[in-house]
C-alpha atoms as a PDB file:
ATOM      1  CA  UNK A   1      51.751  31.564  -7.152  1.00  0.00           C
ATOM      2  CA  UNK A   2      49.830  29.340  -9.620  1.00  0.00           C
ATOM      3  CA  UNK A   3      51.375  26.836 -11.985  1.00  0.00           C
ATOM      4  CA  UNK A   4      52.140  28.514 -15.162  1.00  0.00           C
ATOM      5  CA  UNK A   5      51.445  24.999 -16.573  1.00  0.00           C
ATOM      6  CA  UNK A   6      47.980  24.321 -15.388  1.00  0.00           C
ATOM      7  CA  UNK A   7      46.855  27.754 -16.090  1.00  0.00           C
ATOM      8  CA  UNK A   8      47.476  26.927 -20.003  1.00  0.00           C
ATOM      9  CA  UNK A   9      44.909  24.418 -20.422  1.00  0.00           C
ATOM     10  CA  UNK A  10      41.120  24.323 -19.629  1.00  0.00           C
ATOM     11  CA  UNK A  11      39.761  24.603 -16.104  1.00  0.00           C
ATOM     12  CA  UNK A  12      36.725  22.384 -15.194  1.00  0.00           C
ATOM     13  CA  UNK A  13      34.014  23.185 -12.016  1.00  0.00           C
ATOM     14  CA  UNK A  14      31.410  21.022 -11.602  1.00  0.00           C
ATOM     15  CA  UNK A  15      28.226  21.842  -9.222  1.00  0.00           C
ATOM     16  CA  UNK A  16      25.634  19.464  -9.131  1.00  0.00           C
ATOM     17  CA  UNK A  17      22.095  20.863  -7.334  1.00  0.00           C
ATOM     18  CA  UNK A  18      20.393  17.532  -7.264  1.00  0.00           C
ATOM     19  CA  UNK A  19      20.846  14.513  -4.647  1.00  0.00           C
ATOM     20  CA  UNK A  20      18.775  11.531  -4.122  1.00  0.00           C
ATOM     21  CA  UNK A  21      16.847  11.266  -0.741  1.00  0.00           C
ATOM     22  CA  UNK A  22      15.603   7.791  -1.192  1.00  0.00           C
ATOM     23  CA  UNK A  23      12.181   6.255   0.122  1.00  0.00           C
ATOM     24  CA  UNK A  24       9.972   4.483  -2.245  1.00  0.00           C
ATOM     25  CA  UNK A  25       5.785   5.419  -3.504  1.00  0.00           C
ATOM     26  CA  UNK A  26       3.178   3.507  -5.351  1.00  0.00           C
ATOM     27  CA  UNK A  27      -0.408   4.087  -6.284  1.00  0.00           C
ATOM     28  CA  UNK A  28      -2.707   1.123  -7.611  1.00  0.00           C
ATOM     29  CA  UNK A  29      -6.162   1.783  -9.259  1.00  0.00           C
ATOM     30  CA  UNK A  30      -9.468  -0.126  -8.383  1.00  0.00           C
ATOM     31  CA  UNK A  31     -12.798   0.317 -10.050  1.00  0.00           C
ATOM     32  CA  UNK A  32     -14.265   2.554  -8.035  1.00  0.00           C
ATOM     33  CA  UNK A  33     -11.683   3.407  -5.671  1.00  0.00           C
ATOM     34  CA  UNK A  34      -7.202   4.651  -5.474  1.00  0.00           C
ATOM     35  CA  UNK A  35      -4.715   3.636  -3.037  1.00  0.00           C
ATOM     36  CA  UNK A  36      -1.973   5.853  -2.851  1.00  0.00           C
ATOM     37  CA  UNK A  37       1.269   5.019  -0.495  1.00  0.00           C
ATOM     38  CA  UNK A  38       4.931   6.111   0.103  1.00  0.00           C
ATOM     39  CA  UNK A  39       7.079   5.519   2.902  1.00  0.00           C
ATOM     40  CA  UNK A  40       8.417   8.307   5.433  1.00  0.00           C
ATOM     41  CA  UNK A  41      12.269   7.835   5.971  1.00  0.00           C
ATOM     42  CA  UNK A  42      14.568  10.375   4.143  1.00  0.00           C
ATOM     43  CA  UNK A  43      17.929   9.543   3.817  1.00  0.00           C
ATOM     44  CA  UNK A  44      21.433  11.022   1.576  1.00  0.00           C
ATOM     45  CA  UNK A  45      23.453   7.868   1.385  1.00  0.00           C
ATOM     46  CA  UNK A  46      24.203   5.774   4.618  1.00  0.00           C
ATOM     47  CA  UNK A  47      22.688   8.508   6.652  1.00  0.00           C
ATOM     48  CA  UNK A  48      19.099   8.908   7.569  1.00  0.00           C
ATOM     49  CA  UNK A  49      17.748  12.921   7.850  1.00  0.00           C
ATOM     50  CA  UNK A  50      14.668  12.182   9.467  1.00  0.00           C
ATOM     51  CA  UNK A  51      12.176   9.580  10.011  1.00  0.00           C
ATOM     52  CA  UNK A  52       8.908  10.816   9.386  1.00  0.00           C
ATOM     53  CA  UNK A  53       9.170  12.790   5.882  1.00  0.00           C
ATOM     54  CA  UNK A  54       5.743  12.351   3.947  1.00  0.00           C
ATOM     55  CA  UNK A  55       5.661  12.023   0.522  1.00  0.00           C
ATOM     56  CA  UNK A  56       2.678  11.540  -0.193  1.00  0.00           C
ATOM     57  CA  UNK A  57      -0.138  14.884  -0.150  1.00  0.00           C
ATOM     58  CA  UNK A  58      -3.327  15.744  -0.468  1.00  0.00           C
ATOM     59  CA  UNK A  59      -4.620  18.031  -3.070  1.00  0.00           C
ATOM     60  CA  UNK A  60      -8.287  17.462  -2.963  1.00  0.00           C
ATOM     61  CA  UNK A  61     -11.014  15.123  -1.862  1.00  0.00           C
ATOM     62  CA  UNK A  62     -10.706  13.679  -5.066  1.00  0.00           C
ATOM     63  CA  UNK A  63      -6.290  13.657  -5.969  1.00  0.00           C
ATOM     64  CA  UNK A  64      -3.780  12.564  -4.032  1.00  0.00           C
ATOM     65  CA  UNK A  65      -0.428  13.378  -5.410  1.00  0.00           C
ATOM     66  CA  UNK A  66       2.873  11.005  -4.543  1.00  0.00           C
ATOM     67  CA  UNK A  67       6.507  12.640  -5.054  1.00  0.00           C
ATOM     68  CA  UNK A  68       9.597  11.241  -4.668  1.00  0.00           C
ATOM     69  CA  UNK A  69      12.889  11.936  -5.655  1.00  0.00           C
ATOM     70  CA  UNK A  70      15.412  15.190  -4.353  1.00  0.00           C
ATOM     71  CA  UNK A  71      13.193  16.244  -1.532  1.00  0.00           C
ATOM     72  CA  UNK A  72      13.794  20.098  -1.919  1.00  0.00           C
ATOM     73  CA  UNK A  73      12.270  19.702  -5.012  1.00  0.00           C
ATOM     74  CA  UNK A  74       9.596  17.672  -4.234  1.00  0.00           C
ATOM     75  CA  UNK A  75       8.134  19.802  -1.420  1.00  0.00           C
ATOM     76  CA  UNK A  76       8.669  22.872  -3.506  1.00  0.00           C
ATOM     77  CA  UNK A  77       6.749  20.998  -6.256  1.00  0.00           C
ATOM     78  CA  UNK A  78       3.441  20.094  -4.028  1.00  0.00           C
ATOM     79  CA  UNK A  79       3.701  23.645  -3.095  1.00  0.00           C
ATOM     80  CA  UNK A  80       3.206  25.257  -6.347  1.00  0.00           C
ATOM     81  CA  UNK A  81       0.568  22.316  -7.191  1.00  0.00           C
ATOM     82  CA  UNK A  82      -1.547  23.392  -4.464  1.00  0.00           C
ATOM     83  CA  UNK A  83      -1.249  26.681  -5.268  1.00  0.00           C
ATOM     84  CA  UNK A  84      -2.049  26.019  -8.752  1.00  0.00           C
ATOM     85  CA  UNK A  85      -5.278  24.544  -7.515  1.00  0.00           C
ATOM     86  CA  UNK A  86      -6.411  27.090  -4.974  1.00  0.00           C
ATOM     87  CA  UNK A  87      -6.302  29.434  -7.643  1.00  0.00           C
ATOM     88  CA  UNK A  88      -8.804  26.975  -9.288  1.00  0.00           C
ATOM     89  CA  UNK A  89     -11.010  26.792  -6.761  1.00  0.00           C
ATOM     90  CA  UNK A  90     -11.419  30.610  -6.544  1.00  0.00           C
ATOM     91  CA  UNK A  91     -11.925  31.115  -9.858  1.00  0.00           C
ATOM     92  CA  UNK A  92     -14.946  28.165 -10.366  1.00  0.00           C
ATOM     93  CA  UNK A  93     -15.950  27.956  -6.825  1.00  0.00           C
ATOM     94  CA  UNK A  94     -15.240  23.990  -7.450  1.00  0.00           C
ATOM     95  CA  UNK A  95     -12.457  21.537  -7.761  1.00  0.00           C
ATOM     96  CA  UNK A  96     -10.385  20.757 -10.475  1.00  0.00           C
ATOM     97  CA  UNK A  97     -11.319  17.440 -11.996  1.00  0.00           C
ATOM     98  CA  UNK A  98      -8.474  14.479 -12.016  1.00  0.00           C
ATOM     99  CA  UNK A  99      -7.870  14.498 -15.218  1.00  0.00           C
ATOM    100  CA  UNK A 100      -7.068  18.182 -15.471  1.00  0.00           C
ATOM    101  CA  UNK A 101      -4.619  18.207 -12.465  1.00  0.00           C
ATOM    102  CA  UNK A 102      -2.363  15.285 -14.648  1.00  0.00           C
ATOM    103  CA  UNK A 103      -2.670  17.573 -17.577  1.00  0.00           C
ATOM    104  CA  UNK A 104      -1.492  20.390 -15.256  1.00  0.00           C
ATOM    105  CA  UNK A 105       1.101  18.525 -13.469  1.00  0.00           C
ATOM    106  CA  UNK A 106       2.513  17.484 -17.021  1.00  0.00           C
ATOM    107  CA  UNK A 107       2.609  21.485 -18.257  1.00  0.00           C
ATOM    108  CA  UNK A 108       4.473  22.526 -15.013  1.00  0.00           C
ATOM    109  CA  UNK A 109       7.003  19.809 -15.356  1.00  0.00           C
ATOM    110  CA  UNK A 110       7.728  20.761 -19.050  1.00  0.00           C
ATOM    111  CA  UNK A 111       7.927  24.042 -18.229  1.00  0.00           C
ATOM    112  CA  UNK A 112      11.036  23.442 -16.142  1.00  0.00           C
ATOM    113  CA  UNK A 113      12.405  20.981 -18.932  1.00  0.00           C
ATOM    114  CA  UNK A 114      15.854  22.640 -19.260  1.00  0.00           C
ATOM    115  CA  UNK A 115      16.383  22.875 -15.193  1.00  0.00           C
ATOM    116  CA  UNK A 116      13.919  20.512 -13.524  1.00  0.00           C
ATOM    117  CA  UNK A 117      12.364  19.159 -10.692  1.00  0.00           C
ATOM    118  CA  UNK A 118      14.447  15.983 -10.003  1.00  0.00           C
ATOM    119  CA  UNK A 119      11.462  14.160  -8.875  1.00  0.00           C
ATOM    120  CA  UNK A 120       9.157  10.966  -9.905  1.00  0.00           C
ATOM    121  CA  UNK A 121       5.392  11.950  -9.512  1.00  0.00           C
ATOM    122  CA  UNK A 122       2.493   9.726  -9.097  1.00  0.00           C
ATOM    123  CA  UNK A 123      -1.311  10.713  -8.983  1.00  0.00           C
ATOM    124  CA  UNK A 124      -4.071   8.766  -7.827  1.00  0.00           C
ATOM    125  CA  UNK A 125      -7.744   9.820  -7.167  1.00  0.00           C
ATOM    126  CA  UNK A 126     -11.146   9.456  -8.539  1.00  0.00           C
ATOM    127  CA  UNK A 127     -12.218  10.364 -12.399  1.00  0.00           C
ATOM    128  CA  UNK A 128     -15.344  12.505 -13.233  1.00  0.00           C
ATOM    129  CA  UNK A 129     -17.353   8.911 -13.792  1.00  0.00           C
ATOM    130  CA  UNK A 130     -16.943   7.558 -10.607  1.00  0.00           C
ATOM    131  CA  UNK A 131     -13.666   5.410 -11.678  1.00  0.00           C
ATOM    132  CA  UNK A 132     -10.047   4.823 -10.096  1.00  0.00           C
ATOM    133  CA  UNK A 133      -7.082   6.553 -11.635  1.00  0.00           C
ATOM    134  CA  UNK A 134      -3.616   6.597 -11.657  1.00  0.00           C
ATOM    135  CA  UNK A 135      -1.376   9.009 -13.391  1.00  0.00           C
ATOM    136  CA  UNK A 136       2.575   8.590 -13.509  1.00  0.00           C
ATOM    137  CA  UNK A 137       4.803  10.931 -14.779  1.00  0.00           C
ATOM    138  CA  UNK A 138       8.726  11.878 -15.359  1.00  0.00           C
ATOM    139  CA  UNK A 139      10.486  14.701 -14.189  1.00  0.00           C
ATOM    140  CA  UNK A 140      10.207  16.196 -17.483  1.00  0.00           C
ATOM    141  CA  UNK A 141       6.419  15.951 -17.901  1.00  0.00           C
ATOM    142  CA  UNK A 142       5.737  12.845 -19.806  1.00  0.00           C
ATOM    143  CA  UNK A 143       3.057  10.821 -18.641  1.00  0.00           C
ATOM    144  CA  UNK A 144       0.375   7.690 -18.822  1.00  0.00           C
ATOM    145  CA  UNK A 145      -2.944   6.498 -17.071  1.00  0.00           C
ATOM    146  CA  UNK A 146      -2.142   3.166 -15.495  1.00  0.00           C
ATOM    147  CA  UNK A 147      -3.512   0.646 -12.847  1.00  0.00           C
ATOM    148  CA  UNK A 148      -0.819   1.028 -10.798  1.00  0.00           C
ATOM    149  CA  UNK A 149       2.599   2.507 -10.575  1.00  0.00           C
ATOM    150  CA  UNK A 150       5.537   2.450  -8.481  1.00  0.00           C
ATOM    151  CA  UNK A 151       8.829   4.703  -8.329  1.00  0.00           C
ATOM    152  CA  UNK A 152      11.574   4.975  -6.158  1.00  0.00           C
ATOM    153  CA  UNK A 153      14.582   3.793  -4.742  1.00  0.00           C
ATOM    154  CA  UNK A 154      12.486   0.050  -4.338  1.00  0.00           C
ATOM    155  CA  UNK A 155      11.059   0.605  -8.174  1.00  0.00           C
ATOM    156  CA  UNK A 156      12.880  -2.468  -8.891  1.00  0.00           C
ATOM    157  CA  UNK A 157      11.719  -4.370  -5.958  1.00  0.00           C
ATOM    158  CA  UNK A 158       8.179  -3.569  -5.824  1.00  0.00           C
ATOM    159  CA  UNK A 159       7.378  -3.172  -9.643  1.00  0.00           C
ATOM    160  CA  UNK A 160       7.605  -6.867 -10.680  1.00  0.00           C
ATOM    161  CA  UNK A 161       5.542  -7.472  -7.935  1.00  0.00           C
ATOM    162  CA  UNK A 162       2.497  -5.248  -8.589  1.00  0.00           C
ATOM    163  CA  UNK A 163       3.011  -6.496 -12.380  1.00  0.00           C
ATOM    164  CA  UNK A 164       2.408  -9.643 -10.991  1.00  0.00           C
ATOM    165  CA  UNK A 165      -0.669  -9.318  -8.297  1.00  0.00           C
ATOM    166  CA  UNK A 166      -2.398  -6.411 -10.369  1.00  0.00           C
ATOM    167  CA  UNK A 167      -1.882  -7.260 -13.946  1.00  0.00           C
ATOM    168  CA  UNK A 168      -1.148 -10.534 -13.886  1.00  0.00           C
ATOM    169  CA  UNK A 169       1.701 -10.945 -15.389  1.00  0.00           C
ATOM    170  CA  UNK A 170       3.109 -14.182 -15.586  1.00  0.00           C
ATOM    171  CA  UNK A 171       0.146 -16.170 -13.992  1.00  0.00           C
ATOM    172  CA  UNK A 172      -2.362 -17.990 -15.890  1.00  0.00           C
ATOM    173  CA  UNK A 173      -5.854 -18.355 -14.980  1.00  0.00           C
ATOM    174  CA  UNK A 174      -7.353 -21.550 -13.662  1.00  0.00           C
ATOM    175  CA  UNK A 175      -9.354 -23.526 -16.441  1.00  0.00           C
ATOM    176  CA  UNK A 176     -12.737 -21.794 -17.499  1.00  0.00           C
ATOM    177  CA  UNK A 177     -11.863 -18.734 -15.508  1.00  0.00           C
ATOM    178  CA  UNK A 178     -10.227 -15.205 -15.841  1.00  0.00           C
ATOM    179  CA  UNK A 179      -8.269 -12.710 -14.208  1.00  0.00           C
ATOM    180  CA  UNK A 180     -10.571 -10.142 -12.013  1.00  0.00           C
ATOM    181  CA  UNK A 181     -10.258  -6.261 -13.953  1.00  0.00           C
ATOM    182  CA  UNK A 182      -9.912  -4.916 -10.331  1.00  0.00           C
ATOM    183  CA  UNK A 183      -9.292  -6.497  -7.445  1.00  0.00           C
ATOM    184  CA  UNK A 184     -11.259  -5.919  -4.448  1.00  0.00           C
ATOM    185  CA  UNK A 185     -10.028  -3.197  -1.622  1.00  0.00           C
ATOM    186  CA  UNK A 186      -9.179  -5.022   1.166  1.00  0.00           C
ATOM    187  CA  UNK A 187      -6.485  -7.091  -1.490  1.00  0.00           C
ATOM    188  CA  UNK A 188      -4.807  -3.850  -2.263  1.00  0.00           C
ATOM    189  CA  UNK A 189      -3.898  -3.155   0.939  1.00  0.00           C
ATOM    190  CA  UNK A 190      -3.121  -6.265   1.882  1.00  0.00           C
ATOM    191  CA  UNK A 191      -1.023  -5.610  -1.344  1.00  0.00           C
ATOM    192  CA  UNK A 192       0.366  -2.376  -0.705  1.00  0.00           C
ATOM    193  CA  UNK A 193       1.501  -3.032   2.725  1.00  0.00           C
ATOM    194  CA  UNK A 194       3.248  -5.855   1.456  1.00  0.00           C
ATOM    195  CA  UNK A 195       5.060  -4.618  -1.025  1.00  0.00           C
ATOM    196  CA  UNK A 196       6.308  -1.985   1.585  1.00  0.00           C
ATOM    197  CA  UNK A 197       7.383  -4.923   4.530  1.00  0.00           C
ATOM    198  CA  UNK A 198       9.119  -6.563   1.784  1.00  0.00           C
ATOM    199  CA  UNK A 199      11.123  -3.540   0.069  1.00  0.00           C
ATOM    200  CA  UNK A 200      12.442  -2.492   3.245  1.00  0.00           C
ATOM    201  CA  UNK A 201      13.562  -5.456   4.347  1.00  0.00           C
ATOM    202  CA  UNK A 202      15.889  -5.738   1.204  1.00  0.00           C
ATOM    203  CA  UNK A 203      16.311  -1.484   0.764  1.00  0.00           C
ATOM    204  CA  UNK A 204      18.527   0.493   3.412  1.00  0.00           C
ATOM    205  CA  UNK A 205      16.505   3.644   2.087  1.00  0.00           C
ATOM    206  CA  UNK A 206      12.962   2.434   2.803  1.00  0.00           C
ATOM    207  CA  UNK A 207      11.371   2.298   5.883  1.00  0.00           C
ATOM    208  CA  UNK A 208      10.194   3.763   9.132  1.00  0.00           C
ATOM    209  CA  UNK A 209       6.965   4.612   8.651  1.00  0.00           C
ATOM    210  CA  UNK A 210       4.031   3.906   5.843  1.00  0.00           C
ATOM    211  CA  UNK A 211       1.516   6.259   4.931  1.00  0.00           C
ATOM    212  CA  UNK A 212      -1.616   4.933   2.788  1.00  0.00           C
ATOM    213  CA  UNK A 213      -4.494   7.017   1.363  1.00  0.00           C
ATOM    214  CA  UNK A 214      -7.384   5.892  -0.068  1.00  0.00           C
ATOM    215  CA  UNK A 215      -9.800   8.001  -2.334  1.00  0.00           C
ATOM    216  CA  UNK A 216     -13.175   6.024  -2.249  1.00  0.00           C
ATOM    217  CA  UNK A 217     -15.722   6.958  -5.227  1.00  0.00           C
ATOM    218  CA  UNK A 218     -19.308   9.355  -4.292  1.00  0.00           C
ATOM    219  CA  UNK A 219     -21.398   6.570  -2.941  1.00  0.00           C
ATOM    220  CA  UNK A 220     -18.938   4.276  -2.198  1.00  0.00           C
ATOM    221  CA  UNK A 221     -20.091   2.211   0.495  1.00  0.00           C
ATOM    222  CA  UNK A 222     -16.957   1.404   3.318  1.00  0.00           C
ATOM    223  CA  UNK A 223     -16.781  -2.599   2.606  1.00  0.00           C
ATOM    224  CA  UNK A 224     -13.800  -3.704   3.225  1.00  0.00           C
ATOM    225  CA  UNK A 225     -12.230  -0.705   5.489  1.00  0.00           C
ATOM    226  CA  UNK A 226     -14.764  -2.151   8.941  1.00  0.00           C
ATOM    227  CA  UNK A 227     -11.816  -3.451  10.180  1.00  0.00           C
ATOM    228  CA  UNK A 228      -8.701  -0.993   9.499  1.00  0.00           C
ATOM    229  CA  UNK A 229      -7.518   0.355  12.880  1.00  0.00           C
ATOM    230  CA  UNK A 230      -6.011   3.668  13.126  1.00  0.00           C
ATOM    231  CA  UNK A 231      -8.253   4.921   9.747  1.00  0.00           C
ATOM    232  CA  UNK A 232      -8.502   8.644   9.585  1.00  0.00           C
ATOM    233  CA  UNK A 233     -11.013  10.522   7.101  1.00  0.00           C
ATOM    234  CA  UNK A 234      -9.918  13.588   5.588  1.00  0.00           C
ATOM    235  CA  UNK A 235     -12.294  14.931   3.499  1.00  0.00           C
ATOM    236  CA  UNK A 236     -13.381  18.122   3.965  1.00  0.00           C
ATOM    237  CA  UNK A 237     -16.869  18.683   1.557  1.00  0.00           C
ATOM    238  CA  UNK A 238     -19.841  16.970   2.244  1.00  0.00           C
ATOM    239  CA  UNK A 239     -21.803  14.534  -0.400  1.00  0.00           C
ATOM    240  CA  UNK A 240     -18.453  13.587  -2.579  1.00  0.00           C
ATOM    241  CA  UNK A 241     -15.611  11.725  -2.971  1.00  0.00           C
ATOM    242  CA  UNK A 242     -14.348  10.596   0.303  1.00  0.00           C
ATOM    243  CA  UNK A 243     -10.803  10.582   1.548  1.00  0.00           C
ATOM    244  CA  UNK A 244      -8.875   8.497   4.163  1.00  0.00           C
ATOM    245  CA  UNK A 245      -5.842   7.840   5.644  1.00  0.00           C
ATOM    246  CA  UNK A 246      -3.971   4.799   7.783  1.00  0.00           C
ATOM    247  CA  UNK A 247      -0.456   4.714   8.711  1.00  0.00           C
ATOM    248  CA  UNK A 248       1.631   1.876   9.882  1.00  0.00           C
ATOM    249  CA  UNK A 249       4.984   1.375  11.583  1.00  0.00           C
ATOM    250  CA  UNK A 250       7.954  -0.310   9.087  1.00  0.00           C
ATOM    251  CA  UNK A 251      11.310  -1.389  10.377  1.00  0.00           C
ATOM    252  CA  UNK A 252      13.487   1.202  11.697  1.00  0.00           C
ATOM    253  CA  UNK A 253      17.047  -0.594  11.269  1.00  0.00           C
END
């Protein structure tokens, strides 16, 4: 029989649909080319769900989309993207241009403003002129062009450090010089792969395995990517942006 006493005053349920599943994503910008990376462990807590979880897709030859966050989410999220964009392509018999997928990514989000998809988003491709991009957004749709971006359960790790390698920040230039605009391939990966070695040494929910995409520019000559072992190209039309992948193996522990 219930307690006459408890029953008098107000009853409180709480159900809470979201949960973090950890792993960490960045995307830098270069002048003619993107670098887009995440990490593959998913995790809840102290306990690791699987290994190899990719969070980073592609859409076209062109986009690459990062998400990170609740992974239910994310994967639904990618899923109505692409969808989203094969319905595109149908309709033009083409691909949606860069800037147009951030614009559409930022209307979907909004759209689910009052219930939404508990996930950080980063995009990173090549612009209609030939130039890097990156895109970051919030779960509620908000969202900036930037050189480079990182979110995650590292964010705090790896942020300060692309602040200082890609913008500078904090370093001044030797006499009579300047900092570069954009920094040459080859240095963002070195860069990216760094910031990736170091977060999970420091992060129990980064790690396992590291997935990097690069979106080169029409034209785009392969300096700097002779000697990347393991590269694998993914683009699918001929005469266009071109669009790789490498992976590499993090700590496990």
């Amino acid at each position: 029989m219930p307690d006459m006493d408890s029953l008098a005053h107000p009853q409180e349920r709480r159900f809470n649909p979201y949960t973090q599943n950890g792993g960490t994503i960045l995307a830098i910008a270069g002048a003619d080319f993107s670098v887009i990376a995440g990490d593959t462990r998913q995790s809840e807590g102290y306990s690791i769900q699987t290994r190899y979880a990719p969070k980073v897709f592609r859409l076209t030859d062109r986009a690459v989309l990062a998400v990170n966050g609740f992974a239910a989410d994310g994967n639904m999220f990618v899923k109505k993207v692409k969808q989203r964009l094969e319905w595109y392509r149908h309709a033009h018999a083409k691909d949606m241009p860069l800037r147009a997928i951030a614009r559409l990514i930022q209307t979907m989000l909004y759209a689910r403003r009052f219930f939404p998809y508990y996930v950080n988003n980063i995009l990173g491709g090549i612009e209609e002129d030939g130039t890097g991009a990156v895109y970051s957004f919030d779960p509620v749709g908000s969202y900036e062009r930037e050189a480079c971006r990182a979110a995650g359960a590292a964010q705090s790790l790896v942020q300060p450090f692309l602040d200082n390698q890609i913008y500078f920040k904090n370093q001044l230039p030797a006499p009579a010089t300047s900092h570069p605009l954009h920094l040459p391939l080859e240095t963002v990966l070195s860069i990216v792969i760094d910031s990736f070695t170091s977060a999970t040494e420091r992060h129990i929910e980064v790690g396992d395995g590291l997935e990097i995409y690069i979106a080169l520019a029409k034209g785009r000559n392969l300096q700097g990517m002779e000697s990347i072992r393991g590269l694998q190209e993914l683009t699918v039309a001929e005469d266009g942006e071109r669009l790789f992948v490498m992976r590499r193996d993090l700590k496990k522990d």
